[in-house]
Protein backbone atom coordinates (compact mmCIF):
# COMPACT_ATOMS: atom_id res chain seq x y z
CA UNK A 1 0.00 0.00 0.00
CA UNK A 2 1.22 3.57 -0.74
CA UNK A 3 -0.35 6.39 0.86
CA UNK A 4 -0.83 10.31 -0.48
CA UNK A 5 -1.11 12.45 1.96
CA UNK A 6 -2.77 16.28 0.11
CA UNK A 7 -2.35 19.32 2.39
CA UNK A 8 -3.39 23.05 1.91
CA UNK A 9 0.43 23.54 -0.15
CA UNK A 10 2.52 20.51 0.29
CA UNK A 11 1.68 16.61 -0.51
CA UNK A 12 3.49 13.58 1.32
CA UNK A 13 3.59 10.48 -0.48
CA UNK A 14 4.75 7.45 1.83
CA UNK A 15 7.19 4.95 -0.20
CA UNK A 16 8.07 4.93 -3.61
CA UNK A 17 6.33 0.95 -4.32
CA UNK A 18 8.22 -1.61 -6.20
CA UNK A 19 9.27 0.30 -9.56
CA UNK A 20 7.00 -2.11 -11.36
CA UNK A 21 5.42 1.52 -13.21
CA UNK A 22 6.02 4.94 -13.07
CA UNK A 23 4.86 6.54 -10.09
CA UNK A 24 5.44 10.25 -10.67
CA UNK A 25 3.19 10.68 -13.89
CA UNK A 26 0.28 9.63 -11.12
CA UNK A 27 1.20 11.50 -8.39
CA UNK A 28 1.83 14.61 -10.65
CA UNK A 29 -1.46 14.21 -11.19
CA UNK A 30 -3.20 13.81 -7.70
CA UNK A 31 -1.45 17.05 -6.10
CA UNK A 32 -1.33 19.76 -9.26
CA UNK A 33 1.19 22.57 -8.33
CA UNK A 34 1.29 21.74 -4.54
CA UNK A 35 5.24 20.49 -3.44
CA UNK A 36 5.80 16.65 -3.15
CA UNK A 37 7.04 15.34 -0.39
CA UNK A 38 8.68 11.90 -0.64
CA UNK A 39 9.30 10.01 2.41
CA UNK A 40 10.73 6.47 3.00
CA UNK A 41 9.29 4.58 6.16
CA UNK A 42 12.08 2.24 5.62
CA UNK A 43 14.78 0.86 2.76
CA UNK A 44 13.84 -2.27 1.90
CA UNK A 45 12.93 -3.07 -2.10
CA UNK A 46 9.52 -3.10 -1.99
CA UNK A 47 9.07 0.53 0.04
CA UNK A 48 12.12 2.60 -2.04
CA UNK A 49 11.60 1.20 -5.99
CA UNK A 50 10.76 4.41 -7.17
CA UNK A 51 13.33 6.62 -5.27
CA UNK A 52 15.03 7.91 -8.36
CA UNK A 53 11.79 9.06 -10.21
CA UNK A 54 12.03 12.07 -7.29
CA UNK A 55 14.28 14.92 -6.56
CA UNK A 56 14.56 13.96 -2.72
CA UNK A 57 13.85 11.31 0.11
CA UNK A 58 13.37 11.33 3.27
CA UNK A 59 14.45 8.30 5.28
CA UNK A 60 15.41 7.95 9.15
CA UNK A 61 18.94 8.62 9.53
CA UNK A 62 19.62 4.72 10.14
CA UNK A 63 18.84 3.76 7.08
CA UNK A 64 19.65 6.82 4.34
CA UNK A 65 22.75 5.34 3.52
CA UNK A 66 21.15 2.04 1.64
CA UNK A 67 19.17 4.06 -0.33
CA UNK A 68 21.99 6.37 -1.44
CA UNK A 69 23.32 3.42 -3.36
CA UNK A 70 22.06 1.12 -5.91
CA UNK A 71 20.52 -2.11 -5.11
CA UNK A 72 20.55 -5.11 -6.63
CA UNK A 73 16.81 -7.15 -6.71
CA UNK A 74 18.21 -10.00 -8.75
CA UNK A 75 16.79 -12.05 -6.15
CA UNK A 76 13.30 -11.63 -7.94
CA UNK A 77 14.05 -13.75 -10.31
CA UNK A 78 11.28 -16.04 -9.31
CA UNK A 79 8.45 -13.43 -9.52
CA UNK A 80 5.51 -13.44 -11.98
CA UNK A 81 7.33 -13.58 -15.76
CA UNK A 82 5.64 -9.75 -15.73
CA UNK A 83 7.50 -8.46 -13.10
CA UNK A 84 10.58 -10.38 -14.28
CA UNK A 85 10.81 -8.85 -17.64
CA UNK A 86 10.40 -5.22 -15.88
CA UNK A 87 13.12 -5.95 -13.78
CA UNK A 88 14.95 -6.97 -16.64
CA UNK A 89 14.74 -3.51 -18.60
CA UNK A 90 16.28 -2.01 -15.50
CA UNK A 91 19.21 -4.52 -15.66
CA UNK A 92 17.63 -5.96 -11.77
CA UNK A 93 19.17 -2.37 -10.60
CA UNK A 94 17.17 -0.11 -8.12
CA UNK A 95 19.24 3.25 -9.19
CA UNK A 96 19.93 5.37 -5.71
CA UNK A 97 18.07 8.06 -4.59
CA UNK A 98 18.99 11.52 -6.21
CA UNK A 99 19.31 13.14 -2.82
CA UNK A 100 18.67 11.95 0.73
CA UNK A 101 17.08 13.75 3.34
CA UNK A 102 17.10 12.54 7.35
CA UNK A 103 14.59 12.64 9.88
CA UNK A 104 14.48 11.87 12.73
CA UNK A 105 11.93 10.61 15.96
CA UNK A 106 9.74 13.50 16.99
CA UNK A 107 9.82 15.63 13.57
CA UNK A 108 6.95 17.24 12.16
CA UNK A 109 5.96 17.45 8.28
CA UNK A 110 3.53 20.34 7.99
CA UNK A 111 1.50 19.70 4.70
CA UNK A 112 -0.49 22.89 5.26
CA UNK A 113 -3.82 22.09 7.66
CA UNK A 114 -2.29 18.86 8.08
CA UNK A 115 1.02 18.11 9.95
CA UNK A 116 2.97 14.64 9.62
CA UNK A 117 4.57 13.41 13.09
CA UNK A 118 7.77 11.08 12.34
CA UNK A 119 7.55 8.12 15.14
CA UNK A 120 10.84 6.02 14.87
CA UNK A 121 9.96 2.46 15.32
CA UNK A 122 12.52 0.22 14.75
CA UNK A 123 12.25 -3.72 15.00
CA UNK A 124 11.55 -4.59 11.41
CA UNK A 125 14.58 -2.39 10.39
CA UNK A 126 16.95 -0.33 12.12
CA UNK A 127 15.46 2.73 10.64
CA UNK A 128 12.04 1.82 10.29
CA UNK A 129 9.05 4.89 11.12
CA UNK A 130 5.42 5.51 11.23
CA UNK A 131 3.50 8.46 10.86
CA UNK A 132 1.21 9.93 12.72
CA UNK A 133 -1.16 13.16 11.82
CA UNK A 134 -3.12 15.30 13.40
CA UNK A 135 -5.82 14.04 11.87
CA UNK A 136 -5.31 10.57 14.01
CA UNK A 137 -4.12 8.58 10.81
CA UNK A 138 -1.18 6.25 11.62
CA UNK A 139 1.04 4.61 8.51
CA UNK A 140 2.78 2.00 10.38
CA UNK A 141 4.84 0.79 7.00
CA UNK A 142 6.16 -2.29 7.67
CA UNK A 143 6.18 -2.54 11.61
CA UNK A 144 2.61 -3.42 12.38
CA UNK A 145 0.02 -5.29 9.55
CA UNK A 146 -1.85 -8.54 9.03
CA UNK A 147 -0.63 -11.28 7.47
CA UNK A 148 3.35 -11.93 7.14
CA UNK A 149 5.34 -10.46 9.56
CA UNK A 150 9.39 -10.87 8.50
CA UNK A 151 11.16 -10.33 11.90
CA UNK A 152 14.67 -10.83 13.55
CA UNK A 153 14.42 -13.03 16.57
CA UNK A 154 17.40 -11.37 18.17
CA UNK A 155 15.31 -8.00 17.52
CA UNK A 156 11.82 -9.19 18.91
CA UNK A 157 11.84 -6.99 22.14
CA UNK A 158 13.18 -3.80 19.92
CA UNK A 159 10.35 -4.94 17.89
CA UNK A 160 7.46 -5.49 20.84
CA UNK A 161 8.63 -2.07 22.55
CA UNK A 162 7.95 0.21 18.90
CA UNK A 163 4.18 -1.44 18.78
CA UNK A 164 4.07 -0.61 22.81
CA UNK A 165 5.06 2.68 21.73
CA UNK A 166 2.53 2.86 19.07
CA UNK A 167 -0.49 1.13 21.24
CA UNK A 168 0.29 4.59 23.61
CA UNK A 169 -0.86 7.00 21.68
CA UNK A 170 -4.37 5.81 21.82
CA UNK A 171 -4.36 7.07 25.07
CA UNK A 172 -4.38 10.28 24.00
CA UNK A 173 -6.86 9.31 21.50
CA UNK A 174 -9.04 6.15 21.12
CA UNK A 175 -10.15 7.48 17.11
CA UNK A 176 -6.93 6.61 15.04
CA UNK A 177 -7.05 4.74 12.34
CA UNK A 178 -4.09 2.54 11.25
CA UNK A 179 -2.62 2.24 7.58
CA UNK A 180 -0.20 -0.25 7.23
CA UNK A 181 1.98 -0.97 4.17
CA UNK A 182 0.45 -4.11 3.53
CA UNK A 183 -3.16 -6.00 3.83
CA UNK A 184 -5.78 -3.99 4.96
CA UNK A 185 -5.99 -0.62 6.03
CA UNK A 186 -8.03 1.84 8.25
CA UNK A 187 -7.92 -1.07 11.40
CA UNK A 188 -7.92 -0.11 14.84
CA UNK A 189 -5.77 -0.83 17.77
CA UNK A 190 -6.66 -4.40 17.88
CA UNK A 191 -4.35 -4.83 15.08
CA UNK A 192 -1.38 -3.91 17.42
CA UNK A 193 -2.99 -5.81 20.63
CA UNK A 194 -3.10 -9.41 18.38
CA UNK A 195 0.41 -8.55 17.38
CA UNK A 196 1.92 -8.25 20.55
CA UNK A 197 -0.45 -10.91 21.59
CA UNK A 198 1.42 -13.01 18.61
CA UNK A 199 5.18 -12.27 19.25
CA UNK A 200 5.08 -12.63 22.67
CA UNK A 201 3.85 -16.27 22.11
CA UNK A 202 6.36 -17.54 19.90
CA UNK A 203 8.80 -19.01 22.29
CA UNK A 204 5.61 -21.22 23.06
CA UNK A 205 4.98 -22.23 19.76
CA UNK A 206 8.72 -22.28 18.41
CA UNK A 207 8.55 -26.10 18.05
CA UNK A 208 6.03 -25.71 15.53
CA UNK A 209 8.20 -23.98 13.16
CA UNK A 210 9.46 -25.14 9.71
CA UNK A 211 12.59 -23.71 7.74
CA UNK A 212 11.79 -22.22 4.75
CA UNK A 213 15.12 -22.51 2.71
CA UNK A 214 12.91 -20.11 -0.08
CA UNK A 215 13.26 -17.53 2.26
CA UNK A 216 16.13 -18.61 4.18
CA UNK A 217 13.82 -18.11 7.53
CA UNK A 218 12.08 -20.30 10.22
CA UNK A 219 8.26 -20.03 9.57
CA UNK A 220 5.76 -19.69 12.39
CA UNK A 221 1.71 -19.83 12.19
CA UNK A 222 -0.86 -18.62 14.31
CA UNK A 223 -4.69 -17.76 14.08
CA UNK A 224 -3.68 -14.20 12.33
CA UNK A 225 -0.30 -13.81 11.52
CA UNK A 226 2.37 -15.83 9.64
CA UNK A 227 5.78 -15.40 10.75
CA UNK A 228 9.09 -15.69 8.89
CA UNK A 229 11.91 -15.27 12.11
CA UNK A 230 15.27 -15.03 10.40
């Protein structure tokens, strides 16, 4: 899922996709004359594969130096034929970003009538962030959605203490909505309850897991989530 954010002057668009298309011609589009702002919520393929179709990118300071640099998806090569033979045509080269911009935890992106609040939450990725306006909309990227959760063992506390971070702010206010970066979007708080709910009882279900030498991961089911623990 990518997300367009359209304030009073200034747009936000949150990751860049997969470079399967051109994304600018779109987005040019959506937001007329306002400015476009381009942010990363973390550097993995799948979140930064249109970087180079913008002048600038913001990314937490953790992670702007992988997208300063190519990156090679030849791993891919097992995807759909169609998304093979794009790939192909860019030689199975992400090209870097054309500038890189840092944030960092606590900043605020101020679209005009609506302002952006950068929440660092690491786990998935050392740099990994969700946003937060102030119109109680929370893009969580890659850190909290249904489905299949990639995680670091090692990193499962750093990962548990971002989504306790995240399930705070509904104290201050029980209406936000959560937009993840994949599966479905506009989901409440239970999404973050079941996944803390779900790491915190993998060590009890850890015998159940299978290696997945696709992946290069242990695999892990439950009732809601699927978990590859590398």
């Amino acid at each position: 899922n990518l997300y367009l954010i359209i304030g009073t002057h200034s747009a936000l668009l949150i990751d860049t996709g997969c470079g399967l298309f051109p994304l600018k011609p779109v987005i040019n589009d959506l937001i007329s004359d306002k400015k476009l702002i381009v942010i990363n919520t973390h550097s993995h393929f799948d979140h930064r594969g249109g970087n180079s179709e913008f002048d600038k990118i913001l990314i937490h300071q953790k992670e702007s130096r992988l997208i300063s640099k190519p990156q090679d998806i030849s791993f891919l090569s097992t995807s759909p034929k169609e998304i093979v033979k794009r790939y192909e045509t860019i030689n199975n080269i992400f090209s870097p970003a054309k500038e890189v911009q840092s944030v960092e935890h606590g900043e605020i992106i101020d679209l005009g009538e609506i302002t952006v609040k950068v929440i660092h939450t690491p786990g998935h990725s050392p740099g990994c962030i969700s946003l937060l306006t102030n119109r109680s909309e929370l893009f969580t990227g890659d850190t909290a959605h249904y489905g299949t959760m990639y995680l670091t063992k090692k990193t499962l506390p750093i990962t548990l203490s971002s989504i306790a971070n995240l399930l705070n702010l509904f104290q201050e206010s029980e209406k936000i909505e959560i937009y993840p970066s994949h599966e479905e979007f506009a989901v409440g708080k239970e999404l973050l309850v079941d996944l803390t709910t779900g790491i915190e009882n993998l060590d009890n279900i850890w015998e159940l897991r299978v290696r997945d030498d696709y992946i290069n991961a242990w695999l892990i089911n439950d009732e809601k989530f699927k978990y590859f623990i590398f």
